[in-house]
C-alpha atoms as a PDB file:
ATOM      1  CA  UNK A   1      -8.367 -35.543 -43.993  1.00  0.00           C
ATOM      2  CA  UNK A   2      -8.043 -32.328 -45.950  1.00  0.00           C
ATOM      3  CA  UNK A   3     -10.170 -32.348 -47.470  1.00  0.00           C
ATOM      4  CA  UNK A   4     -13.232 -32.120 -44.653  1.00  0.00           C
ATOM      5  CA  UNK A   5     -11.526 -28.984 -44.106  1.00  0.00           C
ATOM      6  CA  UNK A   6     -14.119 -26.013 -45.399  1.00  0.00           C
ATOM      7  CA  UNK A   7     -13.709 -22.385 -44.973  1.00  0.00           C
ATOM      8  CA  UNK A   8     -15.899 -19.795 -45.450  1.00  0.00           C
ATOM      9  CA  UNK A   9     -15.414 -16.354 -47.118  1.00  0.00           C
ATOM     10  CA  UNK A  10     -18.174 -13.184 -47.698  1.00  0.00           C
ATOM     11  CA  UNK A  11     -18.567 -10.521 -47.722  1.00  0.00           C
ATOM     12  CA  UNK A  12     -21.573  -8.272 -45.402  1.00  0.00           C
ATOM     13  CA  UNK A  13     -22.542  -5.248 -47.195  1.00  0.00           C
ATOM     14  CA  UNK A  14     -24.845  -4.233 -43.994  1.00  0.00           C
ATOM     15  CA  UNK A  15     -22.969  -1.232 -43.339  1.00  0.00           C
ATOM     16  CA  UNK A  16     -23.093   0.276 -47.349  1.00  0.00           C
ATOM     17  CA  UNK A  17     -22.218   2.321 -48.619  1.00  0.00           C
ATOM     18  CA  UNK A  18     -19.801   3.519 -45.136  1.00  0.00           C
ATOM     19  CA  UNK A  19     -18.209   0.162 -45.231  1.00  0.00           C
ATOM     20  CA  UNK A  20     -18.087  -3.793 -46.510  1.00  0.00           C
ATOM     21  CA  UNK A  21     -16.703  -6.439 -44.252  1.00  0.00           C
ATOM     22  CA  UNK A  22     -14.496  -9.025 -45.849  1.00  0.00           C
ATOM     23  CA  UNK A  23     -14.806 -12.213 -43.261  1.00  0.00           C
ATOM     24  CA  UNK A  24     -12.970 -15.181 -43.597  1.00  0.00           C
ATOM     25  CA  UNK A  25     -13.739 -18.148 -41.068  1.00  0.00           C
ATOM     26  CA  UNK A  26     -11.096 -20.625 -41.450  1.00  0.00           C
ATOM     27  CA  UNK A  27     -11.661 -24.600 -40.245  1.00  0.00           C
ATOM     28  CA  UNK A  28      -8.863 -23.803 -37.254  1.00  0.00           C
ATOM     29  CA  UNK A  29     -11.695 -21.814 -35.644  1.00  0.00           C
ATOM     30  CA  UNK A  30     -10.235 -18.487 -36.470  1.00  0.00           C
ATOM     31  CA  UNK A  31     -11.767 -15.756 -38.054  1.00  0.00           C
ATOM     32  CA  UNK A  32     -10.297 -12.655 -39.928  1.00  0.00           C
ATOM     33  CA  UNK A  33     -12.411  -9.339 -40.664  1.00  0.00           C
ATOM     34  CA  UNK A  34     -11.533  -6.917 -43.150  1.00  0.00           C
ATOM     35  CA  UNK A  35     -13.158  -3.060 -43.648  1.00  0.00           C
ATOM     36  CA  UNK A  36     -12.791  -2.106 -46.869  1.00  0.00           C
ATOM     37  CA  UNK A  37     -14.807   1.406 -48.252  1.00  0.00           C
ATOM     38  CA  UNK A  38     -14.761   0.609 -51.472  1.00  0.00           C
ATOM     39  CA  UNK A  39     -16.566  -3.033 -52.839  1.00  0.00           C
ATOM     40  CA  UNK A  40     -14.077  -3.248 -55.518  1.00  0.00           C
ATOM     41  CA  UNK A  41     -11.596  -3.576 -52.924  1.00  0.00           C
ATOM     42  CA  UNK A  42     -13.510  -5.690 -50.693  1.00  0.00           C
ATOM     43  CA  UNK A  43     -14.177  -7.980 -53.535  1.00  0.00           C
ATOM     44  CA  UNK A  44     -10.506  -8.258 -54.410  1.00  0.00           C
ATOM     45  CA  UNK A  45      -9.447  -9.489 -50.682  1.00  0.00           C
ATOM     46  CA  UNK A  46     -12.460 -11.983 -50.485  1.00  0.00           C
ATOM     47  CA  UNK A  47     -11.119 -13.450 -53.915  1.00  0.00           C
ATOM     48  CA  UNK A  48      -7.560 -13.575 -52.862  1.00  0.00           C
ATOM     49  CA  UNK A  49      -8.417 -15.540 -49.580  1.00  0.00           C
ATOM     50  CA  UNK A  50     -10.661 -17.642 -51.281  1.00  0.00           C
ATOM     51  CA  UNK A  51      -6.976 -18.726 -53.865  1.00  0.00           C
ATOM     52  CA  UNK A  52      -4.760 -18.900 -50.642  1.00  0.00           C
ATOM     53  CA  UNK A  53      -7.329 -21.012 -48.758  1.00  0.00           C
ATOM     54  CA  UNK A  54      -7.998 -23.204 -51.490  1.00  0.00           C
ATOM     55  CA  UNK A  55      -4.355 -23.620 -52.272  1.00  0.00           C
ATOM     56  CA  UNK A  56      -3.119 -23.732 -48.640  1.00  0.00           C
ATOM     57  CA  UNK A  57      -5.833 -26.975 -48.085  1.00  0.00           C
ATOM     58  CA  UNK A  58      -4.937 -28.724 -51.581  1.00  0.00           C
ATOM     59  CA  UNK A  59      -1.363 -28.577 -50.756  1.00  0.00           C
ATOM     60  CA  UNK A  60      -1.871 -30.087 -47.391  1.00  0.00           C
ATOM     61  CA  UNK A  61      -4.139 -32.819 -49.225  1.00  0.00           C
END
């Protein structure tokens, strides 16, 4: 059942160059934002959520 489970993670450079937002909607209905003020940054915590989603759902597969 696991694996119907999808999650979303982007990141909205609206507010550039002040700010990027890092959001991460997870299938429990929650949703985390981030502000980062630097895109590298940003980039880095979108890519890390992405591993510990995708690890945190195959484990529970």
């Amino acid at each position: 059942m696991a694996q119907g489970h999808k999650f979303h993670v982007a990141i909205d450079e609206s507010m550039a160059p002040t700010y990027f937002v890092v959001t991460v909607a997870e299938p429990e209905c929650r949703t985390l934002h981030w502000q980062f003020f630097d895109r590298r940054h940003a980039e880095s915590k979108a890519t890390a959520e992405r591993q510990r989603l995708e690890a945190q759902f195959c484990v529970a597969a």
